[in-house]
Every structure is written in C-alpha cells, then in structure tokens.
Protein backbone atom coordinates (compact mmCIF):
# COMPACT_ATOMS: atom_id res chain seq x y z
CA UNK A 1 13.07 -2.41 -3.18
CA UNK A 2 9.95 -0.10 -1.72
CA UNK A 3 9.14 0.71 1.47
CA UNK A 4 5.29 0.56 2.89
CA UNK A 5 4.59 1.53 6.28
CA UNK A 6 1.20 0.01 8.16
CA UNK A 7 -1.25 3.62 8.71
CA UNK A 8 0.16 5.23 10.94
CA UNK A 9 2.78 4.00 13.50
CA UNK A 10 5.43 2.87 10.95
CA UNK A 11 5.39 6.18 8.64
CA UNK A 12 8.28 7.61 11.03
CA UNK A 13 10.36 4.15 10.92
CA UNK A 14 9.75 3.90 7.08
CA UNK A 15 11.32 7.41 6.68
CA UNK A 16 14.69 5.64 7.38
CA UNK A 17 14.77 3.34 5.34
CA UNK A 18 13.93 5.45 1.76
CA UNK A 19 17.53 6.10 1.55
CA UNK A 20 17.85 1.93 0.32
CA UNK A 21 14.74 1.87 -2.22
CA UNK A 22 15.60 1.47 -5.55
CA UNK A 23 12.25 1.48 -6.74
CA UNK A 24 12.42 -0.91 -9.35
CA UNK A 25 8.61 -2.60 -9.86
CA UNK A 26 9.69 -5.28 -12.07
CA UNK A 27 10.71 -7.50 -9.35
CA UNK A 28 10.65 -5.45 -6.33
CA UNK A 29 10.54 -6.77 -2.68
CA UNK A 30 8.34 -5.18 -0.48
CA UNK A 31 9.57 -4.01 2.49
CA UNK A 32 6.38 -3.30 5.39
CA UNK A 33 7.54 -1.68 7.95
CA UNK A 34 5.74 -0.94 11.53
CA UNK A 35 5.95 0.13 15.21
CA UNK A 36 4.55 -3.14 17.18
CA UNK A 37 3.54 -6.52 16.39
CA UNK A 38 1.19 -8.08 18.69
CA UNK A 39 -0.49 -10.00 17.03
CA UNK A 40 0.19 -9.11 13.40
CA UNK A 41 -3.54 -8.68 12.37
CA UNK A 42 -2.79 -5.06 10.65
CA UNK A 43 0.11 -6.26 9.13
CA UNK A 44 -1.81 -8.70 7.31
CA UNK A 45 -4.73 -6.92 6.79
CA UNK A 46 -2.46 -4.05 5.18
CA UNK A 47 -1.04 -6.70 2.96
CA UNK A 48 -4.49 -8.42 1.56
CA UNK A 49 -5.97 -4.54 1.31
CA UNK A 50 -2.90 -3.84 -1.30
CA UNK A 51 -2.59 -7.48 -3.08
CA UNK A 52 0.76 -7.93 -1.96
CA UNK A 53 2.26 -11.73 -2.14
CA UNK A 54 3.67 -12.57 1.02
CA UNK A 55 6.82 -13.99 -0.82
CA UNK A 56 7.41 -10.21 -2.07
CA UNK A 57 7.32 -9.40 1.36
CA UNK A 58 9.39 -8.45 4.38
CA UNK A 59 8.33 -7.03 7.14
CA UNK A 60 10.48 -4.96 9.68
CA UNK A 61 8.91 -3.86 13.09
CA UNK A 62 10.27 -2.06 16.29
CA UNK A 63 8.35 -4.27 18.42
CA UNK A 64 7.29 -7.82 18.77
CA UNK A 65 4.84 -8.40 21.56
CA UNK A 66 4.58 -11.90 20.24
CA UNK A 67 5.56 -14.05 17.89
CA UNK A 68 6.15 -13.72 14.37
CA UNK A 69 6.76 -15.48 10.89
CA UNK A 70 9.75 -15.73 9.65
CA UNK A 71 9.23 -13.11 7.65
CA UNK A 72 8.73 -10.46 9.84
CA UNK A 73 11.86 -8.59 11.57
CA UNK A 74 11.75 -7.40 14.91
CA UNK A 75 14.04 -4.89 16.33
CA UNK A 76 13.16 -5.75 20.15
CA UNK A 77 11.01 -8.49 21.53
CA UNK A 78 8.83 -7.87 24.55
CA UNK A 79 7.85 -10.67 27.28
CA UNK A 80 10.17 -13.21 26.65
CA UNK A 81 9.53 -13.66 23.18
C-alpha cells in the first residue's frame, strides 16, 4: 500500500512503483524496495530503524547476490542463486 526505498539505491526503483500506492495506513503493506541484496543487512536495519513488522512487509529488489526470505522479491539472482 506504500512504497519505502532503502537510502539510496532503491529511490529510482521505488519511483515505479508510486503509481500502485493507495496509501491507506489503516492496514497498509509495506512495500521496501532496493537495488541489491547481498546479504540483506540494510534491508533489515532499514526496517528495525522505522518499526516496521516484518509481516507488513515485502520487499522487492533488482538484485539478489544471495539468498533471501521469502519475503523478499528479487528481480535477477546473481551466482547461481
């Protein structure tokens, strides 16, 4: 229902995906978005800095150097993953 982007390489991405928010609060999912997960360590950090619950949250990345939680969307893998 929102869109967050992880300071600074998902600001760009997030700019695409605006168009879907709805921006309802009451139960909103939260939708993180960022250029690479490696080993999702500012991901997470963004997401305890903001209280977020990680069942509001989805995260979509362009990315994934490694693996990820189901929760967490990856446009490309890299090595095999």
């Amino acid at each position: 229902d929102y869109v967050y982007w992880v300071p600074t390489g998902g600001e760009r991405f997030a700019d695409h995906f605006y168009k879907f928010s709805n921006f309802d609060y009451s139960k909103a999912k939260i939708l993180i978005v960022d250029d690479v997960w490696t080993t999702g360590g500012s991901v997470n950090r963004f997401i305890k800095d903001n209280d977020f619950d990680y069942e509001m949250v989805i995260c979509a990345v362009l990315f994934a150097r490694g693996e990820t939680p189901d929760w967490v969307y990856p446009l490309f893998t890299m090595n095999g993953v």
